[in-house]
C-alpha atoms as a PDB file:
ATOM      1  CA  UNK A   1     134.205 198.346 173.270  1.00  0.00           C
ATOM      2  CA  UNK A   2     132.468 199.218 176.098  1.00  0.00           C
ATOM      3  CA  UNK A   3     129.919 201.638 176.943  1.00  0.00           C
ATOM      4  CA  UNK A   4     132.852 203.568 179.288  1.00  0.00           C
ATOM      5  CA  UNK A   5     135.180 203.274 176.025  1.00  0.00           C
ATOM      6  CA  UNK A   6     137.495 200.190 177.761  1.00  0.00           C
ATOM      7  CA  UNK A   7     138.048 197.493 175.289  1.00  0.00           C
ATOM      8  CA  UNK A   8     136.347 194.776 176.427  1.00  0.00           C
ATOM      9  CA  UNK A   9     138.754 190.802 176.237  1.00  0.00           C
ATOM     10  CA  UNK A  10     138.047 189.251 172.888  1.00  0.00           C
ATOM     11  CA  UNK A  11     140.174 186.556 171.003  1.00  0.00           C
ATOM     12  CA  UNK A  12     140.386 189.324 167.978  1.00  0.00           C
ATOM     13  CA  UNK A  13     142.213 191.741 170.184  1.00  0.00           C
ATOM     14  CA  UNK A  14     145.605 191.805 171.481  1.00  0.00           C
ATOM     15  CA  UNK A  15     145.447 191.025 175.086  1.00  0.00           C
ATOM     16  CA  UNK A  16     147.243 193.526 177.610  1.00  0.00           C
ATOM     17  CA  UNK A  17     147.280 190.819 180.428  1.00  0.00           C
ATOM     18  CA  UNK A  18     147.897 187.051 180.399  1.00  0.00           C
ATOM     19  CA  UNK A  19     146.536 185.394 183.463  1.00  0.00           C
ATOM     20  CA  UNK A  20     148.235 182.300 184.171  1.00  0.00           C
ATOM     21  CA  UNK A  21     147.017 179.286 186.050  1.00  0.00           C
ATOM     22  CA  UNK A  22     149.183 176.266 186.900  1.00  0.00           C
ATOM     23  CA  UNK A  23     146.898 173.489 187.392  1.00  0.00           C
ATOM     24  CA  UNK A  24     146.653 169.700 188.693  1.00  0.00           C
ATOM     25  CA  UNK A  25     143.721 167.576 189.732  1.00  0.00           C
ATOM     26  CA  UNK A  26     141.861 170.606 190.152  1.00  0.00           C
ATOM     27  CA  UNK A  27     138.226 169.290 188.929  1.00  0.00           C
ATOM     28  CA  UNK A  28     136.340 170.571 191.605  1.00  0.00           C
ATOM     29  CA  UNK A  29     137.619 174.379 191.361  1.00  0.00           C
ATOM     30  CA  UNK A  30     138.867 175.287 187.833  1.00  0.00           C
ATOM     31  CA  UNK A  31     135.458 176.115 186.474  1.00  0.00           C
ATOM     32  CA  UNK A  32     134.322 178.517 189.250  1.00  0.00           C
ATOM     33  CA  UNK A  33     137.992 179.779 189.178  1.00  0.00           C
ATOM     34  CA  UNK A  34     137.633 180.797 185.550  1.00  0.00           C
ATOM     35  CA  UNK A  35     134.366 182.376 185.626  1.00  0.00           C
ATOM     36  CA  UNK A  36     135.499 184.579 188.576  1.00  0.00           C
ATOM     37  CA  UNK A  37     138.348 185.687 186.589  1.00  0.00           C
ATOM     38  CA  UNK A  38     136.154 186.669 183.876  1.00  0.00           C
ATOM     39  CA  UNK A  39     134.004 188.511 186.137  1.00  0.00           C
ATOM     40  CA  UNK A  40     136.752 190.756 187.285  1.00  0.00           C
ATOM     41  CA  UNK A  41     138.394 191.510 184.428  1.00  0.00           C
ATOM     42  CA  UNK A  42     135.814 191.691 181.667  1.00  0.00           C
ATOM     43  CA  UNK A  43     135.296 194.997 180.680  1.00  0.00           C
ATOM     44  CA  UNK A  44     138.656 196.612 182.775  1.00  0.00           C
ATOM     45  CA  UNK A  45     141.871 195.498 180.247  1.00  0.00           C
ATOM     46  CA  UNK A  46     141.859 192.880 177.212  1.00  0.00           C
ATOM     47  CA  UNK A  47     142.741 189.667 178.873  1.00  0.00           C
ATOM     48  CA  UNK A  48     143.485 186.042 177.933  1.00  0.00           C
ATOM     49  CA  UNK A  49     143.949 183.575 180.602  1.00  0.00           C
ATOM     50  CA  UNK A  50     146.545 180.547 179.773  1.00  0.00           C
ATOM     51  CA  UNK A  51     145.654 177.261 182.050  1.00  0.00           C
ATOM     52  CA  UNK A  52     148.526 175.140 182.256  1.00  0.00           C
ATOM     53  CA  UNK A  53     147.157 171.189 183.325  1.00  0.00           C
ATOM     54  CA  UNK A  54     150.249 169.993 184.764  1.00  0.00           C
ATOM     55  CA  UNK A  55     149.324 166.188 183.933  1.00  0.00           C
ATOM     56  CA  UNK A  56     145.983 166.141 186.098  1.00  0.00           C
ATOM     57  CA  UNK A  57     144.449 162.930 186.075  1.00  0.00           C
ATOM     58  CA  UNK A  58     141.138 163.595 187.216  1.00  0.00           C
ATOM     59  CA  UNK A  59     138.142 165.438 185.080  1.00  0.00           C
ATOM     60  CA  UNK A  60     140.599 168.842 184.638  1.00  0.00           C
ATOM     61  CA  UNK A  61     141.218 168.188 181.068  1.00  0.00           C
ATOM     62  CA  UNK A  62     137.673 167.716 180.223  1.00  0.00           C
ATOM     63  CA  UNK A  63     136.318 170.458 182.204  1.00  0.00           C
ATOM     64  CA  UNK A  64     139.112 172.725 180.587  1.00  0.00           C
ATOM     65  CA  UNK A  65     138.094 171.945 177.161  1.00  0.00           C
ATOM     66  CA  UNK A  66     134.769 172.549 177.403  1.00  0.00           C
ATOM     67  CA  UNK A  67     134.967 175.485 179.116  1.00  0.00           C
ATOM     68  CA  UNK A  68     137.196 176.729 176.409  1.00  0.00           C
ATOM     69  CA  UNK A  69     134.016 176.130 174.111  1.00  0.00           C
ATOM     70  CA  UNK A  70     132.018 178.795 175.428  1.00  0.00           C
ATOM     71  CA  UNK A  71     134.911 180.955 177.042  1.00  0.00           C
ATOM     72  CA  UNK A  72     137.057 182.771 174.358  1.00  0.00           C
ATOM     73  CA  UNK A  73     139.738 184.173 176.764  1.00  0.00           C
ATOM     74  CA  UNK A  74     140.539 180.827 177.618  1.00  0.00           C
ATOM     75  CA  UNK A  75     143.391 179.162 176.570  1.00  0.00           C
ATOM     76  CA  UNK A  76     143.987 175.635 177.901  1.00  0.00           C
ATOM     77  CA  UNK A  77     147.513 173.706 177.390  1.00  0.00           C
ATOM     78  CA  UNK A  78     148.337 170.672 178.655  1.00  0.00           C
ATOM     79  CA  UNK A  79     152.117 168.883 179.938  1.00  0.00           C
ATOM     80  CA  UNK A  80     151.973 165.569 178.990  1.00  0.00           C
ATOM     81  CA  UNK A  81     154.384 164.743 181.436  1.00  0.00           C
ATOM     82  CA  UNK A  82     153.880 166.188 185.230  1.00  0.00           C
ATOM     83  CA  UNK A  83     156.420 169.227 185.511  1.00  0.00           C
ATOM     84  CA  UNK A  84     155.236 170.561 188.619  1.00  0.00           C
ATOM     85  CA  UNK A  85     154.550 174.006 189.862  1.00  0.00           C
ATOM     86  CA  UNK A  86     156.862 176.456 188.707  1.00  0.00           C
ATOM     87  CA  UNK A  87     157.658 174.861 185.006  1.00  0.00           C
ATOM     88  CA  UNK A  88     153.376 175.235 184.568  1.00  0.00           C
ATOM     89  CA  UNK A  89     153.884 178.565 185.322  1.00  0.00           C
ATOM     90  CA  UNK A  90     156.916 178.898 182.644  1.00  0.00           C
ATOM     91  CA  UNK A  91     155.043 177.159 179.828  1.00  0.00           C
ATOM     92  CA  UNK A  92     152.602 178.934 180.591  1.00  0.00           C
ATOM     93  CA  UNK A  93     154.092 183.054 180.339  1.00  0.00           C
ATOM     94  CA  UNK A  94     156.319 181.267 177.704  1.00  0.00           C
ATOM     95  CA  UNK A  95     152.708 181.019 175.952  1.00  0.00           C
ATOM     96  CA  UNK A  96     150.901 184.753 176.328  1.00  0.00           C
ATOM     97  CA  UNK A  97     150.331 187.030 174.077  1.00  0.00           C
ATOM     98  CA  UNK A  98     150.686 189.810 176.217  1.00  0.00           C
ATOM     99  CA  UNK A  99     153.162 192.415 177.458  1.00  0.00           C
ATOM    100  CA  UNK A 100     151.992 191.867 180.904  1.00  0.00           C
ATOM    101  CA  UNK A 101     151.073 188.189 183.114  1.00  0.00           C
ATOM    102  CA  UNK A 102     149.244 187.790 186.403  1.00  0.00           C
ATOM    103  CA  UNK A 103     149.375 184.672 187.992  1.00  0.00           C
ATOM    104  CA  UNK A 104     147.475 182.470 190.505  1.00  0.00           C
ATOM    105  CA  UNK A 105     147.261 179.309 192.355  1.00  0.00           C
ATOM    106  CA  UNK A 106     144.258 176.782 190.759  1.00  0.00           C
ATOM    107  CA  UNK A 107     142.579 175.557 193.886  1.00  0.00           C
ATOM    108  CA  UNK A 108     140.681 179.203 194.159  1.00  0.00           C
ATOM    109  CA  UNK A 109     142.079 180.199 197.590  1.00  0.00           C
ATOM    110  CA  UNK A 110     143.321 183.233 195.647  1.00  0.00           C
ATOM    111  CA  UNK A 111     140.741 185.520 195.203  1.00  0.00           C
ATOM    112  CA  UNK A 112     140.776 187.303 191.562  1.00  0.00           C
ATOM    113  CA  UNK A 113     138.869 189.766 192.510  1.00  0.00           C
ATOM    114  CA  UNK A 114     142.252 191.228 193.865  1.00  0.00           C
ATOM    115  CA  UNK A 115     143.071 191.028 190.178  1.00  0.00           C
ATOM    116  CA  UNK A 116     142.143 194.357 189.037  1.00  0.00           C
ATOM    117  CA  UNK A 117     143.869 196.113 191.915  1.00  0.00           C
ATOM    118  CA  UNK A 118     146.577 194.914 191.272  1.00  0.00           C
ATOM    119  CA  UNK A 119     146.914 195.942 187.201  1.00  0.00           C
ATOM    120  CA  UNK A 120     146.201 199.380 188.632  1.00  0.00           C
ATOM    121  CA  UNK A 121     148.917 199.569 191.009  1.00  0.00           C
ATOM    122  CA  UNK A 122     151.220 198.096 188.176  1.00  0.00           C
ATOM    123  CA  UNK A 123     150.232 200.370 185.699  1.00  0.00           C
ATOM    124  CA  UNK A 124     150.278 203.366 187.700  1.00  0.00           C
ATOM    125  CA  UNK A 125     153.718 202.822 187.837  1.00  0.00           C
ATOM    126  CA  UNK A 126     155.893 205.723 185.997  1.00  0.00           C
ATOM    127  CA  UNK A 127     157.494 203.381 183.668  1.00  0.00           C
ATOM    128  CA  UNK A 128     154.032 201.069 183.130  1.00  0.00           C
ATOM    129  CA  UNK A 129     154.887 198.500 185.833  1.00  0.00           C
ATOM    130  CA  UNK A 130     157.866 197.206 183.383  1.00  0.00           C
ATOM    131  CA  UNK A 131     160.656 196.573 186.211  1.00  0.00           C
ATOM    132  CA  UNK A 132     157.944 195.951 188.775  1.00  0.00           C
ATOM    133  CA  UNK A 133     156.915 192.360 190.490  1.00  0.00           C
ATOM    134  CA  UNK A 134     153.870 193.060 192.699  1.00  0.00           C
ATOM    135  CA  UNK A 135     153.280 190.282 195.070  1.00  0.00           C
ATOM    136  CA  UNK A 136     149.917 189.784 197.043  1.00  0.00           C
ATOM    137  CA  UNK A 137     150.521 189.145 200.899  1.00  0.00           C
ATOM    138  CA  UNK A 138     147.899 187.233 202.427  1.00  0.00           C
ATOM    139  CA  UNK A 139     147.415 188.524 205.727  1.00  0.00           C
ATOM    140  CA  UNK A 140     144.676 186.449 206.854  1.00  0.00           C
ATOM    141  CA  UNK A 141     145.181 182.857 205.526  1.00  0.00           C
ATOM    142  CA  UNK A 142     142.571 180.608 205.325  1.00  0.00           C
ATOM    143  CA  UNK A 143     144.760 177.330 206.160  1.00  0.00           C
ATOM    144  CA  UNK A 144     145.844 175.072 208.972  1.00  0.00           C
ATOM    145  CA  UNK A 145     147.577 176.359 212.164  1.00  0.00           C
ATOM    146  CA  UNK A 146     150.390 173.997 211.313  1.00  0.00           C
ATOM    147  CA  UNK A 147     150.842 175.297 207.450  1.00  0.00           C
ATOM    148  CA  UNK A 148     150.509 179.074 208.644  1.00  0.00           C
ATOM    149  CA  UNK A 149     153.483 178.078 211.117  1.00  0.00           C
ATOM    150  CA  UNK A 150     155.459 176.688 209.060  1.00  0.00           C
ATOM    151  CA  UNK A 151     155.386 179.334 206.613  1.00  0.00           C
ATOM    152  CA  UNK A 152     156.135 181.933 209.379  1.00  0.00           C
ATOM    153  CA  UNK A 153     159.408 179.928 209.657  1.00  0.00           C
ATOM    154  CA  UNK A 154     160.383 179.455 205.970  1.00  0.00           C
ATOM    155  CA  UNK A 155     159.304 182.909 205.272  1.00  0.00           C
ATOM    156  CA  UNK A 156     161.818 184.006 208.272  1.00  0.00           C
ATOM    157  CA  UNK A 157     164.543 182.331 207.546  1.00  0.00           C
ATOM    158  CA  UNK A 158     163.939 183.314 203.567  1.00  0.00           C
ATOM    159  CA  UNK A 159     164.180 186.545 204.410  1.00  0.00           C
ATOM    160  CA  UNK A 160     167.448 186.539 206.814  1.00  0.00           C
ATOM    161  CA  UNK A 161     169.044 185.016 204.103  1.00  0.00           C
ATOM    162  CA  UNK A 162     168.173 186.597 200.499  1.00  0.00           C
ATOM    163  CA  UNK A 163     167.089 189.958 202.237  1.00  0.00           C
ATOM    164  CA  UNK A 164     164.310 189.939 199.586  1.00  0.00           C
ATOM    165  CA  UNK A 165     161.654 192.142 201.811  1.00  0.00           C
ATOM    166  CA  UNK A 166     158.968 190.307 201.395  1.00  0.00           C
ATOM    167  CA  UNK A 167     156.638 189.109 203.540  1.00  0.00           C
ATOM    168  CA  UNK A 168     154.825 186.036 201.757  1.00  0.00           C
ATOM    169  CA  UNK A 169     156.793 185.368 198.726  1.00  0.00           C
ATOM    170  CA  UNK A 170     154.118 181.966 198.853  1.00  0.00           C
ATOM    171  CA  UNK A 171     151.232 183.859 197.773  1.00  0.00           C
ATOM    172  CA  UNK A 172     150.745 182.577 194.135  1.00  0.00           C
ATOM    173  CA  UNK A 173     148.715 185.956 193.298  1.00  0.00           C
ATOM    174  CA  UNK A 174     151.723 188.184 191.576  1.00  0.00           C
ATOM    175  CA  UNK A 175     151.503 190.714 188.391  1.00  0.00           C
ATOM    176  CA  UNK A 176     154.391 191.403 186.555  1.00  0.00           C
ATOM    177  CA  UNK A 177     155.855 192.240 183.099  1.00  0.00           C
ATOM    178  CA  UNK A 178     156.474 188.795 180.515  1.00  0.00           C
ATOM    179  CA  UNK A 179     159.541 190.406 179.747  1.00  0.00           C
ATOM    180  CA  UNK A 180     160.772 190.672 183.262  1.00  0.00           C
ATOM    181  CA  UNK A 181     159.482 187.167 184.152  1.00  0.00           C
ATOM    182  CA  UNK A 182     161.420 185.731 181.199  1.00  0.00           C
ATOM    183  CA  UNK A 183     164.772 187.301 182.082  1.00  0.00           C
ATOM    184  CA  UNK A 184     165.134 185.182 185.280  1.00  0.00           C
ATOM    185  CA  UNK A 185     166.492 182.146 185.152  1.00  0.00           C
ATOM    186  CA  UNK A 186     164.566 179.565 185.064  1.00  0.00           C
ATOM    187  CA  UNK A 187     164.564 176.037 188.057  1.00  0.00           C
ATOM    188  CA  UNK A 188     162.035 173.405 189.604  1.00  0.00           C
ATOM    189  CA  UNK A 189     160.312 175.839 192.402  1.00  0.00           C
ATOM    190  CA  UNK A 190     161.360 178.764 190.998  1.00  0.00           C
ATOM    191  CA  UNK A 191     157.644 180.509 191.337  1.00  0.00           C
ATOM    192  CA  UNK A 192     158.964 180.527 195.132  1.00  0.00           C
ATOM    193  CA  UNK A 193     161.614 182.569 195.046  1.00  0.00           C
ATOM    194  CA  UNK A 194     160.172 186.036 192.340  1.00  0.00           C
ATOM    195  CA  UNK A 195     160.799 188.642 194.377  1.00  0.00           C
ATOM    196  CA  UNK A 196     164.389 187.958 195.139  1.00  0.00           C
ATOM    197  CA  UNK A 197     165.156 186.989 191.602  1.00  0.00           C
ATOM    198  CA  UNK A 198     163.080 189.939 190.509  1.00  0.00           C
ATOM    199  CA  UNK A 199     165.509 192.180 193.127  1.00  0.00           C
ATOM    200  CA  UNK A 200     168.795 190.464 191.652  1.00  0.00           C
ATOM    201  CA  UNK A 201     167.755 191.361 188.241  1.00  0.00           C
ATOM    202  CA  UNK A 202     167.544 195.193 189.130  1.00  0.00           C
ATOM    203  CA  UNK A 203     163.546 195.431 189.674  1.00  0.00           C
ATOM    204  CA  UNK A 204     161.751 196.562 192.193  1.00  0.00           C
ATOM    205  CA  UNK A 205     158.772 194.460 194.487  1.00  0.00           C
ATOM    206  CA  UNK A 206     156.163 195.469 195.816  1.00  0.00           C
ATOM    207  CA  UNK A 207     153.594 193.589 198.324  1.00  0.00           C
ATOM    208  CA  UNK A 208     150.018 194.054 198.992  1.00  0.00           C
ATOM    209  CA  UNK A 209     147.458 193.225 200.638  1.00  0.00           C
ATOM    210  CA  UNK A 210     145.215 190.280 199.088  1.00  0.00           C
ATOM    211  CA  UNK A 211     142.103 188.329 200.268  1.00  0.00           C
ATOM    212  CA  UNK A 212     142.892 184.028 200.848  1.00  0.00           C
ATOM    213  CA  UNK A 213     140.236 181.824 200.586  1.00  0.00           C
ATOM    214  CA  UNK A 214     139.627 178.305 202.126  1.00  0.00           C
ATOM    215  CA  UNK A 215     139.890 175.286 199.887  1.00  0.00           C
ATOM    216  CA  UNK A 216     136.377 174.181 198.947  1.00  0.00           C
ATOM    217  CA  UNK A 217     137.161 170.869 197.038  1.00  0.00           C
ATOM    218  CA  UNK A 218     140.008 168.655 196.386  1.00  0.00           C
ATOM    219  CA  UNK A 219     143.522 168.239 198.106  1.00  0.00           C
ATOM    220  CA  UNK A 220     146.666 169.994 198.519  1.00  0.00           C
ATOM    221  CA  UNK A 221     149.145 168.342 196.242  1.00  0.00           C
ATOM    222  CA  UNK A 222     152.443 169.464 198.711  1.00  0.00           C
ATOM    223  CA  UNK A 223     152.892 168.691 202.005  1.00  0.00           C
ATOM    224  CA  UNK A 224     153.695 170.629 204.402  1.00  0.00           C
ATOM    225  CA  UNK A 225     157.157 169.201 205.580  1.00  0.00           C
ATOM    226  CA  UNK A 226     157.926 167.816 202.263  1.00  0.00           C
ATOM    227  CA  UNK A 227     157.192 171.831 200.844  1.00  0.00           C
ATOM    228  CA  UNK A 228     159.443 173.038 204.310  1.00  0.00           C
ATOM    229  CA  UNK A 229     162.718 170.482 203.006  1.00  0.00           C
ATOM    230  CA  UNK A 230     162.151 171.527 199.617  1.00  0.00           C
ATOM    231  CA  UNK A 231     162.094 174.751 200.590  1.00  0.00           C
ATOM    232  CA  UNK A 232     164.745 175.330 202.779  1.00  0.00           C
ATOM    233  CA  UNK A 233     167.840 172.920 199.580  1.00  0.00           C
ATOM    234  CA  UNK A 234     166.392 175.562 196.661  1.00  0.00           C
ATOM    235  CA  UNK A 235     166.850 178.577 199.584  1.00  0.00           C
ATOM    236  CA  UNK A 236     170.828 177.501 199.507  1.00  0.00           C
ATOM    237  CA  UNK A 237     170.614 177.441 195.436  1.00  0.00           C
ATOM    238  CA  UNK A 238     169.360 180.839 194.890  1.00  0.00           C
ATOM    239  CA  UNK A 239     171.483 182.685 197.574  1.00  0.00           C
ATOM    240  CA  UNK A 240     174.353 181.157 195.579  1.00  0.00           C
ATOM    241  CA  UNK A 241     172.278 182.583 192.039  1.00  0.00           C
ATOM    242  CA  UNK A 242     172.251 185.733 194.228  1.00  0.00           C
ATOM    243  CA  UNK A 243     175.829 185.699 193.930  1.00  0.00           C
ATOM    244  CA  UNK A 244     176.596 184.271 190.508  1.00  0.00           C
ATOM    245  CA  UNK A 245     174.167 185.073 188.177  1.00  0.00           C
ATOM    246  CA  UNK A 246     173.471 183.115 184.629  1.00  0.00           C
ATOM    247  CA  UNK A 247     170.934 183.446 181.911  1.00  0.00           C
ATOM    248  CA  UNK A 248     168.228 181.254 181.693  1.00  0.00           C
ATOM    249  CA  UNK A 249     168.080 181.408 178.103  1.00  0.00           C
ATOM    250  CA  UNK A 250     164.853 182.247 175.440  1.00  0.00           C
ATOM    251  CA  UNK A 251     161.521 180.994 175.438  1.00  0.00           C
ATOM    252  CA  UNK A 252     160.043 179.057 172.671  1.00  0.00           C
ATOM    253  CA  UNK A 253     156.322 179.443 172.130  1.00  0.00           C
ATOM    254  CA  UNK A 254     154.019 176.762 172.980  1.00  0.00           C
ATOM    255  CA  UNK A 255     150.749 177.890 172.084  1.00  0.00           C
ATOM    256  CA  UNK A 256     147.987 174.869 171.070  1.00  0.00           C
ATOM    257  CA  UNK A 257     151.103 172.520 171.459  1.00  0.00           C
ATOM    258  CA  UNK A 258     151.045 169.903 174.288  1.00  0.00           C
ATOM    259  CA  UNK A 259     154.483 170.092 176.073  1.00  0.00           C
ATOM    260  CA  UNK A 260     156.828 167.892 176.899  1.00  0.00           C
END
């Protein structure tokens, strides 16, 4: 425990928030990224964070392991096959341990500490945050002219379309409950899309305010065009989830297993 009584994160302890980072080729960020997130959090909610290598072929294994050594919140899994984005992201809330997951992008333009913010606002909720997606807006993005226009288009015509009310559902800094996140069905660039799959399911989103942060090593793995085409085929498949809905199905628990 603390000296203010707040339990500080320790493997022995049931964590209250699994922070989940989808990661690939990331060598020149993950290690700063971590230690950040342990600076925020330590000491403010039992945490574990779950780092999902998506197939990196660079140092990120290596670095990820070892940090694991002298990090005990740290939980590293690897996809032996690249899944991308969004099935990182499901292996790795499929893998926490607790009731409630954060997640953010690996290349540390999100800034964690937004973190503990944002477990206040969820908390502070009358129900505990259970039906609630919170979803960090970055109003001052620290990228290219020609990404920030882009995404003023998608996020435009995203909007028209699913009505979701949202003003940067790109933002990979969201909170929300595992139980929420796992009742959504599941696709390839699914992470995209929360808050109107959150608002289909009956929950409620809420956006605020988060700091962005330039790149300071390595390469955006989408381009922007490539992300914009991608974008705008999976916009057409969830309107029409938006009108017929499915389960996804369970979740099967990966923990210290390398995935498929």
């Amino acid at each position: 425990m603390s000296q203010a009584g707040i339990p500080e994160s320790s493997p022995e302890l049931s964590p209250e928030l699994s922070v989940v980072i989808p990661v690939h080729n990331e060598a020149e960020n993950i290690a700063s990224l971590l230690a950040e997130i342990c600076a925020a959090l330590r000491g403010r909610v039992a945490f574990e964070i779950v780092a999902v290598d998506d197939c990196s072929t660079d140092a990120t294994p290596a670095i990820l392991r070892q940090t694991a050594a002298a990090m005990p919140e740290l939980r590293p899994i690897r996809h032996r096959r690249n899944a991308g984005q969004s099935m990182a992201v499901l292996s790795g809330v499929k893998a926490a341990r607790a009731p409630f997951i954060a997640t953010l992008d690996g290349d540390g333009q999100n800034d964690p500490a937004d973190l503990p913010a944002l477990w206040q606002a969820l908390r502070a909720e009358a129900d505990g945050g259970h039906n609630l997606l919170i979803a960090g807006h970055r109003t001052r993005r620290q990228d290219s002219w020609v990404k920030r226009y882009s995404s003023r288009i998608a996020n435009r015509v995203r909007s028209a379309l699913l009505k979701d009310a949202t003003p940067d559902t790109g933002c990979g800094l969201k909170m929300l409950s595992r139980a929420l996140f796992l009742s959504l069905p599941a696709f390839d660039h699914m992470h995209r899309f929360l808050p109107a799959l959150v608002l289909r399911q009956g929950g409620q989103v809420r956006s605020v305010p988060v700091n962005h942060r330039p790149r300071q090593g390595g390469v955006s793995h989408y381009g922007t065009w490539g992300r914009l085409k991608v974008g705008l085929v999976d916009l057409v498949g969830v309107s029409w989830l938006q009108r017929r809905w499915r389960d996804s199905g369970g979740s099967q628990d990966l923990r210290g297993q390398d995935l498929e």
